[in-house]
N, C-alpha and C. Protein backbone atom coordinates (compact mmCIF):
# COMPACT_ATOMS: atom_id res chain seq x y z
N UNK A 1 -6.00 -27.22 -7.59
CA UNK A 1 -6.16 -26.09 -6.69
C UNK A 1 -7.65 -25.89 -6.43
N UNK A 2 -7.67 -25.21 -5.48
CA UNK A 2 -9.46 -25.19 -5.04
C UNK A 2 -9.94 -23.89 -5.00
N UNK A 3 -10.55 -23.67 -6.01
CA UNK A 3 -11.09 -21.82 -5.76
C UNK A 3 -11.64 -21.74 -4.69
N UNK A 4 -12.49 -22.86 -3.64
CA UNK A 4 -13.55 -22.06 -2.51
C UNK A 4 -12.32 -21.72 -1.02
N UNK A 5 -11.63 -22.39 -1.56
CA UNK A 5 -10.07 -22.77 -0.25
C UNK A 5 -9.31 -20.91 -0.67
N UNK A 6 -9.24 -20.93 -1.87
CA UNK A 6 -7.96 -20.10 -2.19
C UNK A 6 -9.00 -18.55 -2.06
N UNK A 7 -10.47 -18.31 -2.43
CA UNK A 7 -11.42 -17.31 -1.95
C UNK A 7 -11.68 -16.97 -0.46
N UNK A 8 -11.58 -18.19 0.09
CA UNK A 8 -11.63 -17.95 1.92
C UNK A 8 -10.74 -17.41 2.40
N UNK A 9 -9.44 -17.67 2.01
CA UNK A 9 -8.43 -17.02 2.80
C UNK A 9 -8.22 -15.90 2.08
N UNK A 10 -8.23 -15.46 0.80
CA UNK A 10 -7.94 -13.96 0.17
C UNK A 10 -9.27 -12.94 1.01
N UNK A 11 -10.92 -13.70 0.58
CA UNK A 11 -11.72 -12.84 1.62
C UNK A 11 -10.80 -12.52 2.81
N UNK A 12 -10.34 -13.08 3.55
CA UNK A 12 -9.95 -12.77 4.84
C UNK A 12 -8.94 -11.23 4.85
N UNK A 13 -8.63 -10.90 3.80
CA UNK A 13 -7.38 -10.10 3.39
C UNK A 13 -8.22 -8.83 2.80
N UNK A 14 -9.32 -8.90 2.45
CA UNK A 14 -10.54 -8.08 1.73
C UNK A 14 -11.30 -7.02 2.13
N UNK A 15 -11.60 -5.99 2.44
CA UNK A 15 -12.83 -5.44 2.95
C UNK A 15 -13.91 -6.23 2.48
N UNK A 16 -14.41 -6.52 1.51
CA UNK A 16 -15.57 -7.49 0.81
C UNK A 16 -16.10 -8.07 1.91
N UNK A 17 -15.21 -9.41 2.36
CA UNK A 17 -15.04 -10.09 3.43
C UNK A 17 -17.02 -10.79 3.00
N UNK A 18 -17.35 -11.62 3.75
CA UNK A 18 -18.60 -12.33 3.33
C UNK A 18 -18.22 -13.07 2.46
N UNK A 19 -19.61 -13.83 1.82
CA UNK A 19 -19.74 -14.46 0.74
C UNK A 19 -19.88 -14.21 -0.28
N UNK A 20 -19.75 -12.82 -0.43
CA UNK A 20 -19.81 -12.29 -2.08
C UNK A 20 -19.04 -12.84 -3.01
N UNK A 21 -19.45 -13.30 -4.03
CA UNK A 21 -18.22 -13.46 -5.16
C UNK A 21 -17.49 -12.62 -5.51
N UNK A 22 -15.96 -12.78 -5.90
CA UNK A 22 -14.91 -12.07 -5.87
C UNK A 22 -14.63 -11.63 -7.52
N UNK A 23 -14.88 -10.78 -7.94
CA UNK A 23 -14.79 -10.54 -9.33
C UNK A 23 -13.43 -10.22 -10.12
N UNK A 24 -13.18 -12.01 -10.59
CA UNK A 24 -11.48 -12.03 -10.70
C UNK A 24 -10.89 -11.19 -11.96
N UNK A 25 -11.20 -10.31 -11.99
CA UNK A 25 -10.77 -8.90 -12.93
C UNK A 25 -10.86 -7.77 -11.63
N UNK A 26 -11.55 -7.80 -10.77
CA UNK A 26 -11.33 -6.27 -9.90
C UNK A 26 -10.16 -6.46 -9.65
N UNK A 27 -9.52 -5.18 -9.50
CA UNK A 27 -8.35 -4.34 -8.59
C UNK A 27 -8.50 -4.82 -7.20
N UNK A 28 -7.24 -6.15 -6.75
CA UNK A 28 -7.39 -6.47 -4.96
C UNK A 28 -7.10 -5.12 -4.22
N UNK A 29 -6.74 -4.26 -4.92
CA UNK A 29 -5.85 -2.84 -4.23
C UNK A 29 -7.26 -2.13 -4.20
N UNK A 30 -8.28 -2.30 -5.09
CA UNK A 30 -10.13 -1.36 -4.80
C UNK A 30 -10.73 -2.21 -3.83
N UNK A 31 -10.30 -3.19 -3.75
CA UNK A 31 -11.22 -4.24 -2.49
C UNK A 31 -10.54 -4.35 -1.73
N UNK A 32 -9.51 -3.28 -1.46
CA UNK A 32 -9.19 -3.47 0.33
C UNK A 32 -7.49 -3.60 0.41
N UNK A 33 -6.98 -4.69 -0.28
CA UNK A 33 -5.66 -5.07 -0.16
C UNK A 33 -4.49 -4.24 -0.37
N UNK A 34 -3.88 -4.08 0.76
CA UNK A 34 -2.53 -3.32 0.97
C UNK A 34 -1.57 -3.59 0.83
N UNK A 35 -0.66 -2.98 1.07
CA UNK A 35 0.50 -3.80 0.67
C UNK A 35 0.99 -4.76 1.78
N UNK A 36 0.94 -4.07 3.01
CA UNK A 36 1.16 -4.95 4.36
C UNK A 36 0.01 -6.29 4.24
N UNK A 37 -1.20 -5.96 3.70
CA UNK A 37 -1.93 -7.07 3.43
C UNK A 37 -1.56 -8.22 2.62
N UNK A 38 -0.67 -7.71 1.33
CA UNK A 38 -0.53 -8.76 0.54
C UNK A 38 0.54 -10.06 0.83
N UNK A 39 0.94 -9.08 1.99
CA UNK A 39 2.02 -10.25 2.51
C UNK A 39 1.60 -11.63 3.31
N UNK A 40 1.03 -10.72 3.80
CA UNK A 40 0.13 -11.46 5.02
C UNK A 40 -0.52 -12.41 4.27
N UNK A 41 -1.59 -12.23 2.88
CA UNK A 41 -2.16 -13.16 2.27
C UNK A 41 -0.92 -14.13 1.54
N UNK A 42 0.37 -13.26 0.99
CA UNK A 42 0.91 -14.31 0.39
C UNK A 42 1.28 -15.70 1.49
N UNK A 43 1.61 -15.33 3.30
CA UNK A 43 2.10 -16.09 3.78
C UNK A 43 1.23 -16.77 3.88
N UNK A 44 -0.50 -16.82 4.47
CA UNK A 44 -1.57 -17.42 4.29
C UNK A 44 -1.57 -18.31 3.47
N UNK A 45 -1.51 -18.09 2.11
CA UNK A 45 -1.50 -18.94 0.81
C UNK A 45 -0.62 -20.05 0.78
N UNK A 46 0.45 -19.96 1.65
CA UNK A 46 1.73 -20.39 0.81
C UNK A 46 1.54 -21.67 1.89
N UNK A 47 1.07 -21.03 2.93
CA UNK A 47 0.76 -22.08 4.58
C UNK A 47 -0.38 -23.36 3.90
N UNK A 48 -1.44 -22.49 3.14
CA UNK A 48 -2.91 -23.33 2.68
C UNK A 48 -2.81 -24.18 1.84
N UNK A 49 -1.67 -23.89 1.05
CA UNK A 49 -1.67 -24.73 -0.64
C UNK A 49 -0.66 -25.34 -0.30
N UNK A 50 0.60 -25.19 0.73
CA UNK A 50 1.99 -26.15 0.86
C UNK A 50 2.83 -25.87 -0.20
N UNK A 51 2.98 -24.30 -0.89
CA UNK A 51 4.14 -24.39 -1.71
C UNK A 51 4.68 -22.78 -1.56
N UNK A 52 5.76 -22.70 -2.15
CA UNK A 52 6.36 -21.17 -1.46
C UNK A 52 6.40 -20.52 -2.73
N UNK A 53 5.98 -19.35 -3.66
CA UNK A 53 6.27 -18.38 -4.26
C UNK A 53 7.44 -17.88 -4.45
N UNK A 54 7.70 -18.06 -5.82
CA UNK A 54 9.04 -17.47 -6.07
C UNK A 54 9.52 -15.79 -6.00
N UNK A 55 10.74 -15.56 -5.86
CA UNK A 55 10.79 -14.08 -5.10
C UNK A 55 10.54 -13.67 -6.82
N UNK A 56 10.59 -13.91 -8.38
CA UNK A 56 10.18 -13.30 -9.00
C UNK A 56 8.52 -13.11 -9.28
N UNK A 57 7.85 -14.12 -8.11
CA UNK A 57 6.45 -13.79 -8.28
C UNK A 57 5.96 -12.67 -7.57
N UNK A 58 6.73 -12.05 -7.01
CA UNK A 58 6.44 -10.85 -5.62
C UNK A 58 6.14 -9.38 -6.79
N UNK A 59 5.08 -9.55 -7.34
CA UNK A 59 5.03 -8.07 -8.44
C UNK A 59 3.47 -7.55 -8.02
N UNK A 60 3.70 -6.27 -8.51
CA UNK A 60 2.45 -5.77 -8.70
C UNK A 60 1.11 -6.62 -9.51
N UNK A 61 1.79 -7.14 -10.19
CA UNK A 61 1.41 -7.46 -11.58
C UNK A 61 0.40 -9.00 -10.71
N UNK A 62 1.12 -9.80 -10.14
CA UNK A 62 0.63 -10.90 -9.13
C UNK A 62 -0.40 -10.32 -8.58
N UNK A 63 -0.39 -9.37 -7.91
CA UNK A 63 -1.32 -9.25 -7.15
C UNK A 63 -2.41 -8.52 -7.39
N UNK A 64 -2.47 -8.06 -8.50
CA UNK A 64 -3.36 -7.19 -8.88
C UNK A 64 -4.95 -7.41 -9.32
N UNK A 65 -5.06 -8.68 -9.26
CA UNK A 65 -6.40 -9.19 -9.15
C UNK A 65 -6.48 -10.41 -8.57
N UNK A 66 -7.97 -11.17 -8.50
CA UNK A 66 -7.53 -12.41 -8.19
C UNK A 66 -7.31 -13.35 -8.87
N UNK A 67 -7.44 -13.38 -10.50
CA UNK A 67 -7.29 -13.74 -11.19
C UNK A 67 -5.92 -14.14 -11.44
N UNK A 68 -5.08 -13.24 -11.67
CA UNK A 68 -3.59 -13.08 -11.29
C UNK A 68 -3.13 -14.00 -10.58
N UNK A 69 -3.16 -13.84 -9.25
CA UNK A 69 -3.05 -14.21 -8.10
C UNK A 69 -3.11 -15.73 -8.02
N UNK A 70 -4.59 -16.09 -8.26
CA UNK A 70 -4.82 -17.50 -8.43
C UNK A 70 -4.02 -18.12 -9.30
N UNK A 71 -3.94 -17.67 -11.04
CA UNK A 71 -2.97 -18.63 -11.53
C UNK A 71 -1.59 -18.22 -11.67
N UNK A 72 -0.81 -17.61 -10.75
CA UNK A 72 0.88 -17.80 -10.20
C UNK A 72 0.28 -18.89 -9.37
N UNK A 73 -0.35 -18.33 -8.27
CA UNK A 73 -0.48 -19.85 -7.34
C UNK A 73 -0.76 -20.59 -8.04
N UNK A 74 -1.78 -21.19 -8.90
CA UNK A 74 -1.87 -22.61 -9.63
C UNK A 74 -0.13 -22.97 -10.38
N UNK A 75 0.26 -21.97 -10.80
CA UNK A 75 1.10 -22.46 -11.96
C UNK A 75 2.37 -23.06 -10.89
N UNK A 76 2.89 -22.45 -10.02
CA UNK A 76 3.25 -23.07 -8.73
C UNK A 76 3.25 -24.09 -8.39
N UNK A 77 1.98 -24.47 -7.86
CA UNK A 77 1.35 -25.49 -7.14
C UNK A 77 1.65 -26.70 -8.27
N UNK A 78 1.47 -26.54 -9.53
CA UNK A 78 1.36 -27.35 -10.42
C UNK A 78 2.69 -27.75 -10.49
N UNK A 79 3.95 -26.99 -10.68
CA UNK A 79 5.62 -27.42 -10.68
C UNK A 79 5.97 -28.17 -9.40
N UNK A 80 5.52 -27.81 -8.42
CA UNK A 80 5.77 -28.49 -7.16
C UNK A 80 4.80 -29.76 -7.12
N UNK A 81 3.84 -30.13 -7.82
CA UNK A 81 3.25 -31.35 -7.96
C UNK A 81 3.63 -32.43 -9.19
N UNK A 82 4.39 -31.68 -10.19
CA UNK A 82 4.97 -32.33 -11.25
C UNK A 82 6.62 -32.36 -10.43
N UNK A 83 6.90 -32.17 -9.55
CA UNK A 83 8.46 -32.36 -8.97
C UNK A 83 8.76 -33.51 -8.44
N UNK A 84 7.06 -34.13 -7.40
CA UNK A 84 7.07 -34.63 -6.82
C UNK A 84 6.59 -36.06 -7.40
């Protein structure tokens, strides 16, 4: 997985927005992200990386940083590359 790939498109979802580094412990919900947003980033993600999120990954808990965030998507990405 590529942090500068998987930071570009979450910036996009961000007030932050720029090149700032994303401090993968903040609250995505203090930097901007809504709930109508998180969708939008999950469909983004799912388009960028080529794999779809399971409906038990759809939690608060996912999205709540980027830290989070990033490794459901890695852990993902990783079953769908060990499938194949």
């Amino acid at each position: 997985m590529d942090n500068d790939r998987f930071d570009e498109v979450l910036r996009g979802h961000l007030n932050s927005g720029g090149s700032t580094p994303i401090d993968p412990d903040a609250p995505l919900k203090d930097l901007g992200l809504t709930s109508m947003e998180a969708v939008e980033l999950l469909f983004d993600l799912e388009d960028e990386f080529g794999v779809e999120l399971p409906d038990e990954a759809m939690t608060d808990e996912t999205f709540s940083t980027r830290r989070s965030l990033f490794s459901k998507l890695e852990q993902v990405h990783a079953t769908k590359s060990a499938q194949s």
